[in-house]
Protein backbone atom coordinates (compact mmCIF):
# COMPACT_ATOMS: atom_id res chain seq x y z
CA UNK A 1 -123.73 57.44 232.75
CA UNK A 2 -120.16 57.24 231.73
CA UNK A 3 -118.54 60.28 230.94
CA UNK A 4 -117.31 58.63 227.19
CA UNK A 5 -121.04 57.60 226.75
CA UNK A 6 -121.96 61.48 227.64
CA UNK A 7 -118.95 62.81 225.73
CA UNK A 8 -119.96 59.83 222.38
CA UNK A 9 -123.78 61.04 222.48
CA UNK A 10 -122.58 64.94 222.68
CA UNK A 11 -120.35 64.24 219.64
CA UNK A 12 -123.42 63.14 217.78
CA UNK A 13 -125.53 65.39 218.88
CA UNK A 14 -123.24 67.89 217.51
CA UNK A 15 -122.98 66.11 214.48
CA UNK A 16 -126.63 65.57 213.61
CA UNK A 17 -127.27 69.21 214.54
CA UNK A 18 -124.45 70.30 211.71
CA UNK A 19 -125.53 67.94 209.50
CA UNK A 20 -129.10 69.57 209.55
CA UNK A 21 -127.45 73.07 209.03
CA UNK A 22 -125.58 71.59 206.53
CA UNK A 23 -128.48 70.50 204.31
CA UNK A 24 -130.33 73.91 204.84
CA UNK A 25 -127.38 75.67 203.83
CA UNK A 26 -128.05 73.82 200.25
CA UNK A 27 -131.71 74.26 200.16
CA UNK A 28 -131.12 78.28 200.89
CA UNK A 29 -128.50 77.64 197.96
CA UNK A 30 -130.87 76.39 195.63
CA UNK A 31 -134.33 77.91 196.23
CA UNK A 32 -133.95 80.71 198.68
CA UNK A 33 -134.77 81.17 202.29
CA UNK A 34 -138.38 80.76 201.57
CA UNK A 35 -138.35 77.62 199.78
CA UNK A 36 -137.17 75.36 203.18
CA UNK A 37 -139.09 73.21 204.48
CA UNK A 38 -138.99 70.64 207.91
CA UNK A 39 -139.66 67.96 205.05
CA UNK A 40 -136.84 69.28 202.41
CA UNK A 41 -134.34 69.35 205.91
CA UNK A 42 -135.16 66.03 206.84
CA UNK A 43 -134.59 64.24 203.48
CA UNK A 44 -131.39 66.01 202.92
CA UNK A 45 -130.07 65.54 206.15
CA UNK A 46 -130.99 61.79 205.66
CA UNK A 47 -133.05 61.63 208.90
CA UNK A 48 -136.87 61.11 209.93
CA UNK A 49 -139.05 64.27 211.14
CA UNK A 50 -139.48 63.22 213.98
CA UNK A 51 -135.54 63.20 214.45
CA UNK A 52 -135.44 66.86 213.21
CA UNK A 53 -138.19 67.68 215.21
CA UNK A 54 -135.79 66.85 218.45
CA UNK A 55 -133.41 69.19 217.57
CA UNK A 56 -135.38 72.28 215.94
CA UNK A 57 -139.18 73.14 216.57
CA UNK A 58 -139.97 74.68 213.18
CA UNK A 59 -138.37 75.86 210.28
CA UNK A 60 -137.64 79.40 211.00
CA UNK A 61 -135.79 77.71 214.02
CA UNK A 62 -133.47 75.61 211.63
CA UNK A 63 -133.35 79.12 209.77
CA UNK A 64 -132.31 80.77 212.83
CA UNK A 65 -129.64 78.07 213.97
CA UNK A 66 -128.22 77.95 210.23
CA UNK A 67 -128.14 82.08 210.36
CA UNK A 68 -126.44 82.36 213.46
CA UNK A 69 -123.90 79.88 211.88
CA UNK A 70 -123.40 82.00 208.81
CA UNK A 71 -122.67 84.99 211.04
CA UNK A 72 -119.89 83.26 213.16
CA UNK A 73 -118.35 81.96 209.74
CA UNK A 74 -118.32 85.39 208.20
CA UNK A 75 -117.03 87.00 211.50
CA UNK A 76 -114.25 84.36 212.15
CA UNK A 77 -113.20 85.09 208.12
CA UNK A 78 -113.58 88.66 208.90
CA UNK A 79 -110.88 88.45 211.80
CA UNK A 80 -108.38 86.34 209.89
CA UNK A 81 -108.53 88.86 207.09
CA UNK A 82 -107.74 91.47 209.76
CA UNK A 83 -105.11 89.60 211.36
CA UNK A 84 -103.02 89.24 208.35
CA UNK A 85 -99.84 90.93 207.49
CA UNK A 86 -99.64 94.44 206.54
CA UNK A 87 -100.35 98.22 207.34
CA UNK A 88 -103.65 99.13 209.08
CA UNK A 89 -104.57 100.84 205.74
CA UNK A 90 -104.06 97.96 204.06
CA UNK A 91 -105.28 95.15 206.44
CA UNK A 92 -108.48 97.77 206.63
CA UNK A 93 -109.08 97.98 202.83
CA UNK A 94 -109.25 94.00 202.98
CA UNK A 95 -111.71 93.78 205.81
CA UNK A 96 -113.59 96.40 203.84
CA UNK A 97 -113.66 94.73 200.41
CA UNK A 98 -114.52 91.07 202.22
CA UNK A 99 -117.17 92.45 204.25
CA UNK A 100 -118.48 94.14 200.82
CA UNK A 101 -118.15 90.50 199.46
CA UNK A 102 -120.47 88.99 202.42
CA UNK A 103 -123.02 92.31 201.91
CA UNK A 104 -123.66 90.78 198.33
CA UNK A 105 -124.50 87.45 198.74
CA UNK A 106 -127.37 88.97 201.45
CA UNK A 107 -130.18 87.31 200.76
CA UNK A 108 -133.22 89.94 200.18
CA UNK A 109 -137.00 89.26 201.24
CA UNK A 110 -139.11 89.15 204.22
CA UNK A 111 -137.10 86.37 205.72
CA UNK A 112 -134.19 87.93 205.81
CA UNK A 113 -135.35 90.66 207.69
CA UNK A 114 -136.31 88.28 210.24
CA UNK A 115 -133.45 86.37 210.25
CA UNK A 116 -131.50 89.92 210.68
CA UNK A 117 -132.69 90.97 213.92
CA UNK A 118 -131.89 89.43 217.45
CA UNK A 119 -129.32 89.46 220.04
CA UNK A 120 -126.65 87.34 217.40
CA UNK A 121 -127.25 90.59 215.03
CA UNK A 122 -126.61 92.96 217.56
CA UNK A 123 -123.26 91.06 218.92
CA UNK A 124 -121.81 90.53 215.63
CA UNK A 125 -122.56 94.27 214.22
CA UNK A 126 -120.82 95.42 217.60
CA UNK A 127 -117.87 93.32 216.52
CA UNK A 128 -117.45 93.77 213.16
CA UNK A 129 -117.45 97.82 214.11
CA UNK A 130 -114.90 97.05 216.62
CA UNK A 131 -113.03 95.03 214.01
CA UNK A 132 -113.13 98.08 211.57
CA UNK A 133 -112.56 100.89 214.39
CA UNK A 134 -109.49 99.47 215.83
CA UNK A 135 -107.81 99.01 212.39
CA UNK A 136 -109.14 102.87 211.41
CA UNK A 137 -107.54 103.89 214.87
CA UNK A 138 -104.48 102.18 214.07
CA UNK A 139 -104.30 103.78 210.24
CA UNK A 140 -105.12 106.99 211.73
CA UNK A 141 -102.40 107.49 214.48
CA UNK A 142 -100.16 106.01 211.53
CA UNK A 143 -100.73 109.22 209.32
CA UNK A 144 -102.65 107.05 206.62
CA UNK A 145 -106.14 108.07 207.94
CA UNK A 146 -108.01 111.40 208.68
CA UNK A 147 -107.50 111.80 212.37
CA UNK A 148 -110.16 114.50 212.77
CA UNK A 149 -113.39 112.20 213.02
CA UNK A 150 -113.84 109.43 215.62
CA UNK A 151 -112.99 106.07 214.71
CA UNK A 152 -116.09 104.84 215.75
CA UNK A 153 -117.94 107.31 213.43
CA UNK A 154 -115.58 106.44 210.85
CA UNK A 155 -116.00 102.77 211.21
CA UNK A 156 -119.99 102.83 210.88
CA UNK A 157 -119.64 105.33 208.28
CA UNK A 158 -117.79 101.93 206.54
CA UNK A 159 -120.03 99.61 207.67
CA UNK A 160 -123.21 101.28 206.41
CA UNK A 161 -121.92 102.17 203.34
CA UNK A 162 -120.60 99.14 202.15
CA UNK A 163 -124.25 97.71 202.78
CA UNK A 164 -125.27 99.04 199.79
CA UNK A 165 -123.15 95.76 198.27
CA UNK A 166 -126.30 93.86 198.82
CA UNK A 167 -128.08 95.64 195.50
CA UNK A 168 -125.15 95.73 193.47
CA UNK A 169 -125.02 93.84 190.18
CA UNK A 170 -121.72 93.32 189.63
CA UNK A 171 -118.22 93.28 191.28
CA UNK A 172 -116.87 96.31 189.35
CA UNK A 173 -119.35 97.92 190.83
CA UNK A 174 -118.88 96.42 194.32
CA UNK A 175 -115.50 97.55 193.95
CA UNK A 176 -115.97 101.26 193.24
CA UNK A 177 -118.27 101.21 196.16
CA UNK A 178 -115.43 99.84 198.11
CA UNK A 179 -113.11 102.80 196.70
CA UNK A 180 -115.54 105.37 197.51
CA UNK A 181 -115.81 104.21 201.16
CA UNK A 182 -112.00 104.29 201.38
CA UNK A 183 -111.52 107.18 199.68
CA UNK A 184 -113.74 108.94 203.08
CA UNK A 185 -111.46 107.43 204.83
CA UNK A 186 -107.97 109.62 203.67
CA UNK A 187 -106.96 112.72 205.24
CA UNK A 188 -108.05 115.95 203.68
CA UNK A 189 -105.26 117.63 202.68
């Protein structure tokens, strides 16, 4: 085959397959993970089961496509929010309050626990603590972080704390979680 045709049927390939992600991502939205179905994803997508079926074996499998997506998105934000201007405190404190921000819209359940397990959840923890121990490293040989604990420590210290975002009610109290993390974070005078 041509390499257009190849590069035209790859191109909607892509597209169908983000168009199906697409449509869960609004059935998560309005039921929850558990409500999906193969049906539900077909008629929202706009396509026939037997198209959907091509591209994903089951449901947990659109789940697990449509999770992995989430993850990238989230990381990608993560990283912006890092590479914007300011001190490592600072650019810390924002990574830190956005990753707080993603911990709360968690979605809770069985599911979830599935969908929070694999080798996509083990490479995006190891770079979100990366993320968060370069920017403590950087703080901390600036004199705006407590130099006598490991980065790394530090930086799952963070991580693990601020997952307590996912049973918070409200964003004042998200917040003072946030604050408390931080405030582990400062040297002791």
């Amino acid at each position: 085959m041509p390499k257009l045709w190849n590069e035209t049927i790859d191109a909607h390939r892509h597209a169908v397959r983000e168009a199906i992600l697409d449509a869960t991502a609004q059935l998560v939205e309005a039921g929850g993970l558990r409500s999906v179905t193969m049906s539900q994803v077909a008629e929202r997508t706009g396509i026939g089961r037997a198209t959907l079926y091509k591209y994903f074996s089951d449901v947990d499998a659109v789940l697990l496509a449509w999770h992995e997506r989430q993850i990238t998105g989230h990381l990608q934000h993560l990283a912006e929010v890092r590479d914007r201007a300011g001190t490592a405190s600072e650019r810390l404190e924002a990574v830190l309050r956005s990753y707080a921000a993603i911990a709360r819209q968690r979605h809770g359940g069985e599911l979830a626990a599935v969908l929070h397990q694999g080798e996509h959840i083990t490479h995006a923890e190891r770079h979100l603590t990366g993320i968060v121990e370069d920017l403590i490293a950087e703080g901390a040989q600036a004199g705006d972080l407590r130099p006598d604990v490991p980065p790394a420590e530090l930086a799952h210290y963070c991580l693990h704390a601020l997952t307590a975002a996912a049973g918070l009610t409200s964003q004042a109290a998200v917040t003072r979680l946030v604050n408390v993390t931080l405030g582990g974070l400062r040297p002791i005078p």
